[in-house]
PDB file of N, CA and C in Angstrom:
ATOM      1  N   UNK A   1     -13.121   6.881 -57.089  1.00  0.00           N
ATOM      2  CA  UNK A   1     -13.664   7.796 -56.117  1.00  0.00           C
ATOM      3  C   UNK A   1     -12.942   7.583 -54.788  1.00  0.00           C
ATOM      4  N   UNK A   2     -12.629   8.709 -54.106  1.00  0.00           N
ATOM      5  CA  UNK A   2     -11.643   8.750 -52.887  1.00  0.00           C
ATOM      6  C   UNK A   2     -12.664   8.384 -51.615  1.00  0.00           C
ATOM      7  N   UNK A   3     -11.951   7.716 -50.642  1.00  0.00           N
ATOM      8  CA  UNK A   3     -12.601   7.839 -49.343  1.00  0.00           C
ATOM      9  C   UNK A   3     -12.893   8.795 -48.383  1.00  0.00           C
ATOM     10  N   UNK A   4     -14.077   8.519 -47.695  1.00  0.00           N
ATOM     11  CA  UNK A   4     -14.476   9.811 -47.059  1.00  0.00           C
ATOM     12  C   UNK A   4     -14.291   9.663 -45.369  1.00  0.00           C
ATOM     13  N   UNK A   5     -13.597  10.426 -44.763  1.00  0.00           N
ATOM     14  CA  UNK A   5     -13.398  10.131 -43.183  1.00  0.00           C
ATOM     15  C   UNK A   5     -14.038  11.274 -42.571  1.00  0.00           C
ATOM     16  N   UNK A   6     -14.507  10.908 -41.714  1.00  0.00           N
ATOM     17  CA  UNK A   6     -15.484  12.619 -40.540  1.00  0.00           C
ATOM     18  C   UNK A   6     -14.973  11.949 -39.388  1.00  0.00           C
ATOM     19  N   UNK A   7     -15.016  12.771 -38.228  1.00  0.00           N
ATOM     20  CA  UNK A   7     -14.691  13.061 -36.800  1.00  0.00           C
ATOM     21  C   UNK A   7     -15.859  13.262 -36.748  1.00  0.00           C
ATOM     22  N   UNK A   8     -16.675  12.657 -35.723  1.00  0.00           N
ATOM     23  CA  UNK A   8     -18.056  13.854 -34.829  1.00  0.00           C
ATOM     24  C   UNK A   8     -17.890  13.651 -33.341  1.00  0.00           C
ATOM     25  N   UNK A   9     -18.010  14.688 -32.896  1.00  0.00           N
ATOM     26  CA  UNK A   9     -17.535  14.819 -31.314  1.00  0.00           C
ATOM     27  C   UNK A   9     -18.754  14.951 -30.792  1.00  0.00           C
ATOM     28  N   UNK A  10     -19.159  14.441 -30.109  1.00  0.00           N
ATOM     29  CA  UNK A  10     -20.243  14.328 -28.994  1.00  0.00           C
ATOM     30  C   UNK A  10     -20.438  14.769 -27.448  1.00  0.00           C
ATOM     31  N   UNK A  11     -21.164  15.196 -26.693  1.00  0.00           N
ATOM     32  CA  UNK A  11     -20.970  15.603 -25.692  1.00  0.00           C
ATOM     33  C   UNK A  11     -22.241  15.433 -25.163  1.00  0.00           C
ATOM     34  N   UNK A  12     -22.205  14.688 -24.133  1.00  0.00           N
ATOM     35  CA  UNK A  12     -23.521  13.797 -23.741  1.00  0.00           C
ATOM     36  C   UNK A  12     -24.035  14.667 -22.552  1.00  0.00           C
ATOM     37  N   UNK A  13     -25.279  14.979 -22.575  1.00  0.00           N
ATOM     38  CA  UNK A  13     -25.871  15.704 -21.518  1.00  0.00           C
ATOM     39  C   UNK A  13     -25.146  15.164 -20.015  1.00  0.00           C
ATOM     40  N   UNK A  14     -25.012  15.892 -19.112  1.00  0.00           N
ATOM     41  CA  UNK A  14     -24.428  16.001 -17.550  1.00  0.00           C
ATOM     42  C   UNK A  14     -25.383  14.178 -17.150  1.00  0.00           C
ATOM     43  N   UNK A  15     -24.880  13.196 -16.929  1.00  0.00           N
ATOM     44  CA  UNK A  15     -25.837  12.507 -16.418  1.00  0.00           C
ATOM     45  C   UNK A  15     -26.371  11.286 -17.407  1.00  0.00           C
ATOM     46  N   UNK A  16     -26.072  11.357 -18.817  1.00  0.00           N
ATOM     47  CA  UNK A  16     -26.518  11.048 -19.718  1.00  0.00           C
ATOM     48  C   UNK A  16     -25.594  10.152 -20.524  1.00  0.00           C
ATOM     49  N   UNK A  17     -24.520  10.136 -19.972  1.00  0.00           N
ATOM     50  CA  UNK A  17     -23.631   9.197 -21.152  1.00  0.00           C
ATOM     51  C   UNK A  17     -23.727   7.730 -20.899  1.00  0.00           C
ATOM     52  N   UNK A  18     -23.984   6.681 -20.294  1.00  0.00           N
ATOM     53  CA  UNK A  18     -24.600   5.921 -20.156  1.00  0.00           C
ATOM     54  C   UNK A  18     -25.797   5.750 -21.332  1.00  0.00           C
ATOM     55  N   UNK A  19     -26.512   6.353 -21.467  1.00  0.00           N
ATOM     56  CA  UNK A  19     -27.643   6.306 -22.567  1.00  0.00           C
ATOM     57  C   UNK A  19     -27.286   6.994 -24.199  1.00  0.00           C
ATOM     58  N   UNK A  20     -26.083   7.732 -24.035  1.00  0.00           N
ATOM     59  CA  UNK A  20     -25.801   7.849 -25.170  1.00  0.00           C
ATOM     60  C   UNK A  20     -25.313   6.876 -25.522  1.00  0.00           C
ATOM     61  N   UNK A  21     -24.109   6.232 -24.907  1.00  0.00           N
ATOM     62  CA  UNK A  21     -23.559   5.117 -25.206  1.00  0.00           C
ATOM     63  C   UNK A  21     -24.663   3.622 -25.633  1.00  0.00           C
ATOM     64  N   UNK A  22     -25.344   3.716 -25.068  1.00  0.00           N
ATOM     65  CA  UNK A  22     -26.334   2.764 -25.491  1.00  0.00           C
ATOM     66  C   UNK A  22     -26.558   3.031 -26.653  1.00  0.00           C
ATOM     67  N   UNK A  23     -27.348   3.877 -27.279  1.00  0.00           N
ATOM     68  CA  UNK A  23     -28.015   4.195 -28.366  1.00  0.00           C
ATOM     69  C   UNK A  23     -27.109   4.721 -29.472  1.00  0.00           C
ATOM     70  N   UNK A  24     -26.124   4.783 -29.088  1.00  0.00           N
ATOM     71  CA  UNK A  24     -24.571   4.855 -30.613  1.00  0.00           C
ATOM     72  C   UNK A  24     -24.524   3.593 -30.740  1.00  0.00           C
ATOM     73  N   UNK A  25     -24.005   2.305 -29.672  1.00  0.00           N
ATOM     74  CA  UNK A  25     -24.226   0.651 -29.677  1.00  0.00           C
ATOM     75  C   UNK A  25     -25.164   0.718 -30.722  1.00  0.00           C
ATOM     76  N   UNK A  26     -26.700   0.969 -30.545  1.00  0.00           N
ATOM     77  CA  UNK A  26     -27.353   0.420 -31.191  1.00  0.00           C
ATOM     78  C   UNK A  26     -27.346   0.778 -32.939  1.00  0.00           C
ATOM     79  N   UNK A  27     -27.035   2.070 -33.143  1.00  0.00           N
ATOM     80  CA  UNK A  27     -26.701   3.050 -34.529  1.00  0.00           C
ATOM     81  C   UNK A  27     -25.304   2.129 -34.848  1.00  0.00           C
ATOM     82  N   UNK A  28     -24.905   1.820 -34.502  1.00  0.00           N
ATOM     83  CA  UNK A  28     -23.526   1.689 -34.802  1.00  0.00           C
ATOM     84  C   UNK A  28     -23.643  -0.102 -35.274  1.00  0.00           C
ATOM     85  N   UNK A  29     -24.501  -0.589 -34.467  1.00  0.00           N
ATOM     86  CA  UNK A  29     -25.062  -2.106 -34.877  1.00  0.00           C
ATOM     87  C   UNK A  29     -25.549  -2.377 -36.242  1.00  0.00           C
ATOM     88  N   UNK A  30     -26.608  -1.140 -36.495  1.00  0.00           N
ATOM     89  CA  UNK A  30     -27.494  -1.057 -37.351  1.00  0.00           C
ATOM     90  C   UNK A  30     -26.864  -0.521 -38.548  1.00  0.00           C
ATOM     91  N   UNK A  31     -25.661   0.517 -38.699  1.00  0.00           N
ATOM     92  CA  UNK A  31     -24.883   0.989 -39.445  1.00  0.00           C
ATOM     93  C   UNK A  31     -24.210   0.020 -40.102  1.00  0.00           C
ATOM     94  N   UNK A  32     -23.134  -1.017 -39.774  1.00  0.00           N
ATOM     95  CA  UNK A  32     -22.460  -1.941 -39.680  1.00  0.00           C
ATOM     96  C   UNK A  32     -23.337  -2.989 -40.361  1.00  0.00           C
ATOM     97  N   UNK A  33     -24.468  -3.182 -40.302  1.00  0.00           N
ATOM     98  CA  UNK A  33     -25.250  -4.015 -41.092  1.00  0.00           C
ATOM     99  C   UNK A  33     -25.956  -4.289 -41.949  1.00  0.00           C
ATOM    100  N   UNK A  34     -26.138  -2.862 -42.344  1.00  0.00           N
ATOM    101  CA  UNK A  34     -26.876  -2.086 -43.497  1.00  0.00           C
ATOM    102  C   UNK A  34     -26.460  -1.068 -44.314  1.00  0.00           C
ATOM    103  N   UNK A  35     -25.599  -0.853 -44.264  1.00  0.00           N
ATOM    104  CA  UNK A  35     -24.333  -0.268 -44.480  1.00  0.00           C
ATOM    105  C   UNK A  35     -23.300  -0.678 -45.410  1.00  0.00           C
ATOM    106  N   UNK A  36     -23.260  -1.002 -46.501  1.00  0.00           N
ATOM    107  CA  UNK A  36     -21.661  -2.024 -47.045  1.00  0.00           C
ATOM    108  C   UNK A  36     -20.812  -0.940 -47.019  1.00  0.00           C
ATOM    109  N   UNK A  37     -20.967   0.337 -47.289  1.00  0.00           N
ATOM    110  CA  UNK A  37     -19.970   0.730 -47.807  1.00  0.00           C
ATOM    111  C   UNK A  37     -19.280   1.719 -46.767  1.00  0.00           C
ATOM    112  N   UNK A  38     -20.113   1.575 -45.698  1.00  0.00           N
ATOM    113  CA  UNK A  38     -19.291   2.200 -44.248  1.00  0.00           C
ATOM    114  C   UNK A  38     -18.096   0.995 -43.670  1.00  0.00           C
ATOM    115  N   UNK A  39     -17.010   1.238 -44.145  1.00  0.00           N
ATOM    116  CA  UNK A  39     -15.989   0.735 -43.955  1.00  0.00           C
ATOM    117  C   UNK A  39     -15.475   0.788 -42.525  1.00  0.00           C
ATOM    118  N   UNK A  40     -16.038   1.372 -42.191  1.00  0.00           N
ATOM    119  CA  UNK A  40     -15.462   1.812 -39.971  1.00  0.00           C
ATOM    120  C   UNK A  40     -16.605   2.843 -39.667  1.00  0.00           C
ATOM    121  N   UNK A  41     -16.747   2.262 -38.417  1.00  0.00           N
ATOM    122  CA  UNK A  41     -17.720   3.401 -37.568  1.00  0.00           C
ATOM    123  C   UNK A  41     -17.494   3.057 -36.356  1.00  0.00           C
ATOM    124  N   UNK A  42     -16.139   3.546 -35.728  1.00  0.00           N
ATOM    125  CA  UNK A  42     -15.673   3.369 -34.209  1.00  0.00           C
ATOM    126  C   UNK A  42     -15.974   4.587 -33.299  1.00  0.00           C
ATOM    127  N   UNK A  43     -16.605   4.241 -31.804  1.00  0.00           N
ATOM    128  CA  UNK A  43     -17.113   5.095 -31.019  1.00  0.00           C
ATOM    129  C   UNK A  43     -15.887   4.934 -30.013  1.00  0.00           C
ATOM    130  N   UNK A  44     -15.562   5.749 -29.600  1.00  0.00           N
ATOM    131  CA  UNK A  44     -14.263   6.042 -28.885  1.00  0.00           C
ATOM    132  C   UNK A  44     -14.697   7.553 -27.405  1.00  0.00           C
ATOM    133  N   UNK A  45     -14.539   6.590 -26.228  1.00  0.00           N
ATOM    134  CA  UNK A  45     -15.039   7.585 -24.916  1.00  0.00           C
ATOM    135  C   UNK A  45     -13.956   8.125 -24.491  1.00  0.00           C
ATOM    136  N   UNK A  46     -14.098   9.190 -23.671  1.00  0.00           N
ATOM    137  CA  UNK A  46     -12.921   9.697 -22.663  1.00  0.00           C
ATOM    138  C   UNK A  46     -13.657   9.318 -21.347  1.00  0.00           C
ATOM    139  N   UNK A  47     -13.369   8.086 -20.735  1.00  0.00           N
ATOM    140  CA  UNK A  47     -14.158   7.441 -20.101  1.00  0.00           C
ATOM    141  C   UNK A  47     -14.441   8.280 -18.545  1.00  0.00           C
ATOM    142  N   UNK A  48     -13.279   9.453 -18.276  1.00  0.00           N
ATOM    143  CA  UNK A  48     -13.219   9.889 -17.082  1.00  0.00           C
ATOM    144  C   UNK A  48     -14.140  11.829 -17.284  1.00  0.00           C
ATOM    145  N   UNK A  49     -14.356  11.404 -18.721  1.00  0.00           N
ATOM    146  CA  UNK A  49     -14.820  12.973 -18.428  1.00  0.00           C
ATOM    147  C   UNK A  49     -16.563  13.147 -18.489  1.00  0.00           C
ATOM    148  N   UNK A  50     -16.096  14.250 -17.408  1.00  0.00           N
ATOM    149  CA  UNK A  50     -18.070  14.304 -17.510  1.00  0.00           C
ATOM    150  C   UNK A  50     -18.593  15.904 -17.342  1.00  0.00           C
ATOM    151  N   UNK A  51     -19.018  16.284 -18.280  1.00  0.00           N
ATOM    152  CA  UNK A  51     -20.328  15.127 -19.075  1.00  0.00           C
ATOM    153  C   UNK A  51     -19.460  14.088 -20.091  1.00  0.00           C
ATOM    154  N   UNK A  52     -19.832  13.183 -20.159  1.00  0.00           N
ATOM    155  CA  UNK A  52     -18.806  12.259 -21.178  1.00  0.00           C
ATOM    156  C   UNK A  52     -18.652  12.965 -22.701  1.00  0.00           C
ATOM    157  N   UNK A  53     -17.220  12.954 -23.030  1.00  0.00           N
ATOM    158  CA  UNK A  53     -16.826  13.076 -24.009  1.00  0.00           C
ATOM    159  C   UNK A  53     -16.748  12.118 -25.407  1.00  0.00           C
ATOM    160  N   UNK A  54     -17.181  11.939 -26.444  1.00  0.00           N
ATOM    161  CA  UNK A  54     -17.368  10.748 -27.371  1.00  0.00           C
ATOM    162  C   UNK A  54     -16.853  11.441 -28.913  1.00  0.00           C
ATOM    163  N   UNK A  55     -15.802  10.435 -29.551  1.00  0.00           N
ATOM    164  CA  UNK A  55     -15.551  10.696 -30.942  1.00  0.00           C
ATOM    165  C   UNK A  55     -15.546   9.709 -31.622  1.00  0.00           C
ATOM    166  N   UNK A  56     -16.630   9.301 -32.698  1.00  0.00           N
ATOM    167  CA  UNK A  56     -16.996   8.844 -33.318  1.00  0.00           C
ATOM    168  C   UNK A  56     -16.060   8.526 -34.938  1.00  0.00           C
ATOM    169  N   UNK A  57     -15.400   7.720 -35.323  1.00  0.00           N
ATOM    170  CA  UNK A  57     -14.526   7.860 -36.574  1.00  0.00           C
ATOM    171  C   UNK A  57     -15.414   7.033 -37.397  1.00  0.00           C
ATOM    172  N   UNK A  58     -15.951   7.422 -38.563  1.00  0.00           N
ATOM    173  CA  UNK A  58     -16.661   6.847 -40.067  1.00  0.00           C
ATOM    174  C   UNK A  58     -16.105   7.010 -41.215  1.00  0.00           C
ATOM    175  N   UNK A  59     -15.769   6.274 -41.623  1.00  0.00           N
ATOM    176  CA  UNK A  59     -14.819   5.548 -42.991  1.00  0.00           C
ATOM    177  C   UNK A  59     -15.760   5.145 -43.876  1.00  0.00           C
ATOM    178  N   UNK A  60     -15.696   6.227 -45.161  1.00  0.00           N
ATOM    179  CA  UNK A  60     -16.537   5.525 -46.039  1.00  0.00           C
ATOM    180  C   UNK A  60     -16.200   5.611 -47.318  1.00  0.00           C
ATOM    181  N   UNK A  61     -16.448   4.288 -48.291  1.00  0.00           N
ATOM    182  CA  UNK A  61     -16.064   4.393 -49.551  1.00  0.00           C
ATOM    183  C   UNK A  61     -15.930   5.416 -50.245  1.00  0.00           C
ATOM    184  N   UNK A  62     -17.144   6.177 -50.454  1.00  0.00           N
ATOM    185  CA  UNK A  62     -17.238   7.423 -51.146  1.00  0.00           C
ATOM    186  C   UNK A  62     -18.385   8.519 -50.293  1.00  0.00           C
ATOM    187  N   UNK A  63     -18.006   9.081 -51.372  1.00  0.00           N
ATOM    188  CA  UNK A  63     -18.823  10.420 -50.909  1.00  0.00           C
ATOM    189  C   UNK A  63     -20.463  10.011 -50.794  1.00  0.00           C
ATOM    190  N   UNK A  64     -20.552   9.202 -51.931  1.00  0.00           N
ATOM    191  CA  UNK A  64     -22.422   8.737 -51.805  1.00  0.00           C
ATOM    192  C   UNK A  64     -22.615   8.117 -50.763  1.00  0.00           C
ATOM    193  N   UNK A  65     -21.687   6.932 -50.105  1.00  0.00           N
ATOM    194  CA  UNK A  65     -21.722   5.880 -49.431  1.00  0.00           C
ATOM    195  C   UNK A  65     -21.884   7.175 -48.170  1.00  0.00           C
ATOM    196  N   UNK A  66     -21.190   8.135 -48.118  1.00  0.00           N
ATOM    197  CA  UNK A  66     -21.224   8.795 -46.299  1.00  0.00           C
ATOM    198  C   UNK A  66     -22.927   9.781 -46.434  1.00  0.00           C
ATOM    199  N   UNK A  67     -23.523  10.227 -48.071  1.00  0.00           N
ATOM    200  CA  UNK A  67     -24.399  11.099 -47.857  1.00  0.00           C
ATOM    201  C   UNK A  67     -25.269   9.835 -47.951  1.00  0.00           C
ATOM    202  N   UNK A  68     -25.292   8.592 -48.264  1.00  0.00           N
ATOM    203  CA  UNK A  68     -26.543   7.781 -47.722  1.00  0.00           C
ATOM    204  C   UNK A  68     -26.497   7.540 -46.429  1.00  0.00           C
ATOM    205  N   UNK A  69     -25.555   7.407 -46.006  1.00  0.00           N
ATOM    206  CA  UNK A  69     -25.346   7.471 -43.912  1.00  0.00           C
ATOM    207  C   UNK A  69     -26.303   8.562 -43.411  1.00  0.00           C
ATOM    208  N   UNK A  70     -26.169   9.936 -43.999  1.00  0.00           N
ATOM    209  CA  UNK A  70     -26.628  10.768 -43.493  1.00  0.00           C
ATOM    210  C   UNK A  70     -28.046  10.545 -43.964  1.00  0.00           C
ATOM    211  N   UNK A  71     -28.594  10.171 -44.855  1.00  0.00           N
ATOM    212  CA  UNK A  71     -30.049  10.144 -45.004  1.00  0.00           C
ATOM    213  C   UNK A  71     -30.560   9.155 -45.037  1.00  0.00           C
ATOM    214  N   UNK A  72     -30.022   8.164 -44.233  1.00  0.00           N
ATOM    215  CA  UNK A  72     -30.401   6.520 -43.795  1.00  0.00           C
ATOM    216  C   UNK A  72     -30.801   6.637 -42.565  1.00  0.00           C
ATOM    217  N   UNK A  73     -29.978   5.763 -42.305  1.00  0.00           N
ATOM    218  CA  UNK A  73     -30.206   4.964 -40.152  1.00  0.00           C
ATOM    219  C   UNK A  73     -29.951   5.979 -39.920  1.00  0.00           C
ATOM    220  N   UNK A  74     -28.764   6.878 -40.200  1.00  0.00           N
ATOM    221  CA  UNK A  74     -28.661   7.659 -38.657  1.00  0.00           C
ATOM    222  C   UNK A  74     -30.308   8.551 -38.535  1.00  0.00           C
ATOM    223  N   UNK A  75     -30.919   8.549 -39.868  1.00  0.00           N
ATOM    224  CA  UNK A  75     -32.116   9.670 -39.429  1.00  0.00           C
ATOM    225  C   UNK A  75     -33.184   9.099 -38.593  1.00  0.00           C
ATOM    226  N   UNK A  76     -33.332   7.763 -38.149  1.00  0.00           N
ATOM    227  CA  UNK A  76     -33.795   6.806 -37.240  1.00  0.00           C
ATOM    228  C   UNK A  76     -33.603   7.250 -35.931  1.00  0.00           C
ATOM    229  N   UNK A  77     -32.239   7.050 -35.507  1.00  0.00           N
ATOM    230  CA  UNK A  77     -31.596   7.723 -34.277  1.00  0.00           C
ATOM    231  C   UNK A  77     -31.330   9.189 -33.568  1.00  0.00           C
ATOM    232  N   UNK A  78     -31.198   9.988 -35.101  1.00  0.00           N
ATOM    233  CA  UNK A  78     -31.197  11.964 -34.602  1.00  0.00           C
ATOM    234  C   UNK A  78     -32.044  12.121 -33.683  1.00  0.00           C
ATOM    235  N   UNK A  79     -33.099  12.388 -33.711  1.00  0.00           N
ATOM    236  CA  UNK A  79     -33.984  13.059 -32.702  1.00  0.00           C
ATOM    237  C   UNK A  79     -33.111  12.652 -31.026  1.00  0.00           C
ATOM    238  N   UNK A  80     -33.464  10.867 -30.690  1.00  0.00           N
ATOM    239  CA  UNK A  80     -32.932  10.609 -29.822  1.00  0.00           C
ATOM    240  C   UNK A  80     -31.899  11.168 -29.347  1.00  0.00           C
ATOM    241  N   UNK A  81     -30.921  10.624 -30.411  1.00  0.00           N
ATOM    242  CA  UNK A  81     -29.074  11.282 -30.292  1.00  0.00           C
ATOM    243  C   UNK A  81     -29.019  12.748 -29.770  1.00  0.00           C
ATOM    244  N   UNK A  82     -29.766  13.548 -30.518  1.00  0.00           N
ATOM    245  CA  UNK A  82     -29.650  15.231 -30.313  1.00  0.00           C
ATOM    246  C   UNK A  82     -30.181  15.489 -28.673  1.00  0.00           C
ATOM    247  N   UNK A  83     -31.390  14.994 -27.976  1.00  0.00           N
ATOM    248  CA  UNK A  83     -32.066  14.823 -27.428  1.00  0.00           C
ATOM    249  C   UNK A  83     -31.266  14.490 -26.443  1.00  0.00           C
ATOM    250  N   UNK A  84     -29.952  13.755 -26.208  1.00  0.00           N
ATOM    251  CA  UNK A  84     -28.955  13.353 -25.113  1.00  0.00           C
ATOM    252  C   UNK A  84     -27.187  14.278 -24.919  1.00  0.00           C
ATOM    253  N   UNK A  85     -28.102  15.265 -26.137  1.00  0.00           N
ATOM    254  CA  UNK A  85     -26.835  15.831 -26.459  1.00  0.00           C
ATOM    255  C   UNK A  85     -26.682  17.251 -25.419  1.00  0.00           C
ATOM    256  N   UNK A  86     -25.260  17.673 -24.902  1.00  0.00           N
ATOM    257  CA  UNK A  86     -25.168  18.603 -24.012  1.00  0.00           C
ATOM    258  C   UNK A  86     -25.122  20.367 -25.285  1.00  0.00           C
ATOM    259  N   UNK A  87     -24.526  20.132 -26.222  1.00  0.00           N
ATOM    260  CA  UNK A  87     -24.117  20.942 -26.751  1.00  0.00           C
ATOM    261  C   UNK A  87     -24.369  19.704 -28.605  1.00  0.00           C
ATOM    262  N   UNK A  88     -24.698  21.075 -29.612  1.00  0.00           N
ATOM    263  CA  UNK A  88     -24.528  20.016 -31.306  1.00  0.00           C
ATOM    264  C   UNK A  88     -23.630  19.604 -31.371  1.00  0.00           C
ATOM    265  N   UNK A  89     -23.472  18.699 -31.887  1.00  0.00           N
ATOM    266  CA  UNK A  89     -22.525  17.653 -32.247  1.00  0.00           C
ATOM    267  C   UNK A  89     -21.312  18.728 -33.515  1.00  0.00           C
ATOM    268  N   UNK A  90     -20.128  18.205 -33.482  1.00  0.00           N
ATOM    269  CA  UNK A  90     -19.522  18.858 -34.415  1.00  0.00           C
ATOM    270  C   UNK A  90     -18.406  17.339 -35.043  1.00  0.00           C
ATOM    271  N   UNK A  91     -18.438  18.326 -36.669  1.00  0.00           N
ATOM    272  CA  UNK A  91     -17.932  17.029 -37.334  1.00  0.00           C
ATOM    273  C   UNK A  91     -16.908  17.928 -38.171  1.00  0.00           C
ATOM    274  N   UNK A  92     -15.720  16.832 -38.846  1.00  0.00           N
ATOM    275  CA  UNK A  92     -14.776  17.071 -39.323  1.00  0.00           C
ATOM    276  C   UNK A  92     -14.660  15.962 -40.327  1.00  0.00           C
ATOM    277  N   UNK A  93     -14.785  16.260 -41.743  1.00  0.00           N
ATOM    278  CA  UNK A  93     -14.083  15.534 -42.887  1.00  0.00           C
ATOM    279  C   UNK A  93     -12.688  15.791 -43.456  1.00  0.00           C
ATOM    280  N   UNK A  94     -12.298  14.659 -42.937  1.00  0.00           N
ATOM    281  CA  UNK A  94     -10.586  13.907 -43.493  1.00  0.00           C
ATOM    282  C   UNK A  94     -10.622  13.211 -45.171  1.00  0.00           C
ATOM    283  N   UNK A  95      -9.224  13.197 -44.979  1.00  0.00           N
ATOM    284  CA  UNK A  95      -8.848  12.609 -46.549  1.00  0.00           C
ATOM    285  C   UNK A  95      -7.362  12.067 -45.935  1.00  0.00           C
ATOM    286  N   UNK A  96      -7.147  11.270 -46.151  1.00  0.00           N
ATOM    287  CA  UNK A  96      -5.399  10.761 -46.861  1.00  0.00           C
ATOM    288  C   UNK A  96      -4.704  11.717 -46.521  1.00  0.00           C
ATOM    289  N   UNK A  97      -3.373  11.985 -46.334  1.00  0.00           N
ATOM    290  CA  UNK A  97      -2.894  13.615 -46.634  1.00  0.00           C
ATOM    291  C   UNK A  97      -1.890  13.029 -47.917  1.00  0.00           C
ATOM    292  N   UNK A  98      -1.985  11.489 -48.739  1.00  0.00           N
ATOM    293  CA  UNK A  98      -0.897  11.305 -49.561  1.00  0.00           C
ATOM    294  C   UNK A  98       0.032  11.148 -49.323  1.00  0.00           C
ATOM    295  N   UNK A  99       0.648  10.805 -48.211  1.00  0.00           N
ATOM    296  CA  UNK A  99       2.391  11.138 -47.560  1.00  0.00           C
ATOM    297  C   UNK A  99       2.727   9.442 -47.775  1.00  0.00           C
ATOM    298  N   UNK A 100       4.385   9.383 -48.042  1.00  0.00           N
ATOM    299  CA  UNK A 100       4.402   8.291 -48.249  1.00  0.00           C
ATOM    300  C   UNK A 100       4.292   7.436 -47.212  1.00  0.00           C
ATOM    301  N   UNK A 101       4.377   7.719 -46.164  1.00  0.00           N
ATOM    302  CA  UNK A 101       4.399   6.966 -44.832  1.00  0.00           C
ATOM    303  C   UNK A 101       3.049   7.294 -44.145  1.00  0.00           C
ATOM    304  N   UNK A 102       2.502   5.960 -43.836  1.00  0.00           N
ATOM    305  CA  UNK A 102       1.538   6.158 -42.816  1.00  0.00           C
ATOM    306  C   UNK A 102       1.226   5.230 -42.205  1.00  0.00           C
ATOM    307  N   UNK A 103       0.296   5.429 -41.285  1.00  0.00           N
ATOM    308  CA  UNK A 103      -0.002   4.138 -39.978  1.00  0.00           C
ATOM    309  C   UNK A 103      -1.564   3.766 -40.237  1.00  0.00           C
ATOM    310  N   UNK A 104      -1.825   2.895 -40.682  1.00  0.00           N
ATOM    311  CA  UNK A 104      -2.750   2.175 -40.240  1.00  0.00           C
ATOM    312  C   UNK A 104      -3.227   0.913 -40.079  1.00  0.00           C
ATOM    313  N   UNK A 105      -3.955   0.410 -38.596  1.00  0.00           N
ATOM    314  CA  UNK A 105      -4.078  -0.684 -38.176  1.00  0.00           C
ATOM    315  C   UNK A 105      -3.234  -1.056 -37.304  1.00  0.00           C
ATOM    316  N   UNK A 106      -1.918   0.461 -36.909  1.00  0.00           N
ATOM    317  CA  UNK A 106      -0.710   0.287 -35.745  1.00  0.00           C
ATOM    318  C   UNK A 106       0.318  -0.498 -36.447  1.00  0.00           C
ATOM    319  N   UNK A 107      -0.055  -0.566 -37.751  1.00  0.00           N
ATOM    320  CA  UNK A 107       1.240  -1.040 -39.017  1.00  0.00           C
ATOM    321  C   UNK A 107       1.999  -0.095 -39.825  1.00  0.00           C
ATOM    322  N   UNK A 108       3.062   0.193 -39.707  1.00  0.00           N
ATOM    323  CA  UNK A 108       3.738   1.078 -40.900  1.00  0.00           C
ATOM    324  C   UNK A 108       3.646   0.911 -41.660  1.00  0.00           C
ATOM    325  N   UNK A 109       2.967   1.741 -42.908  1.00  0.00           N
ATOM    326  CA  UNK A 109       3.184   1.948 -44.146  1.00  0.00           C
ATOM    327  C   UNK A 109       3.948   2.540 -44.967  1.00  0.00           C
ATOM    328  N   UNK A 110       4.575   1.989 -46.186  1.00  0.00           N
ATOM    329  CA  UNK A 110       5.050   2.780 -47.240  1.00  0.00           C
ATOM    330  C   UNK A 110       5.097   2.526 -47.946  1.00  0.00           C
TER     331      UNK A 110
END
């Protein structure tokens, strides 16, 4: 079974990224620990933009491993999360593209 990668872009209410950032910390704690098969869940800011900008990268074994994400912890945190949100969140699922060359970890592969 192939790995599953999503993008979710975030956009923290005018005033509010401070507390989003908190409460991804804490999802992201709780993910990471309960979680085996979430392989990465990096929160990544555009520290100068505001309302703050946030993209979230989740790496997961499989397809089950990312739809138990979705009907686990994060359903702990939604209400909150949505609740700090300026605009819905939008997400993007990746794959590999197969190429023989690639980068990861800032290491060349081939």
């Amino acid at each position: 079974m192939s790995e599953v990668i999503v993008l979710a872009r975030l956009q923290a209410k005018p005033g509010h990224g401070p507390d989003l950032l908190s409460l991804l910390s804490d999802l992201a704690g709780e993910v990471m620990d309960t979680e085996p098969e979430t392989l990465r869940y990096a929160i990544l800011a555009e520290p100068s933009s505001e309302p703050l900008q946030i993209t979230v990268i989740e790496r997961y074994a499989s397809r089950a491993a990312a739809e138990a994400h979705d009907t686990g912890v994060l359903t702990k945190y939604l209400p909150e999360l949505l609740d700090l949100l300026d605009v819905p969140p939008s997400t993007v699922e990746l794959q590999p593209a197969g190429l023989a060359v690639s980068v990861d970890d800032g290491r060349l592969r081939i």
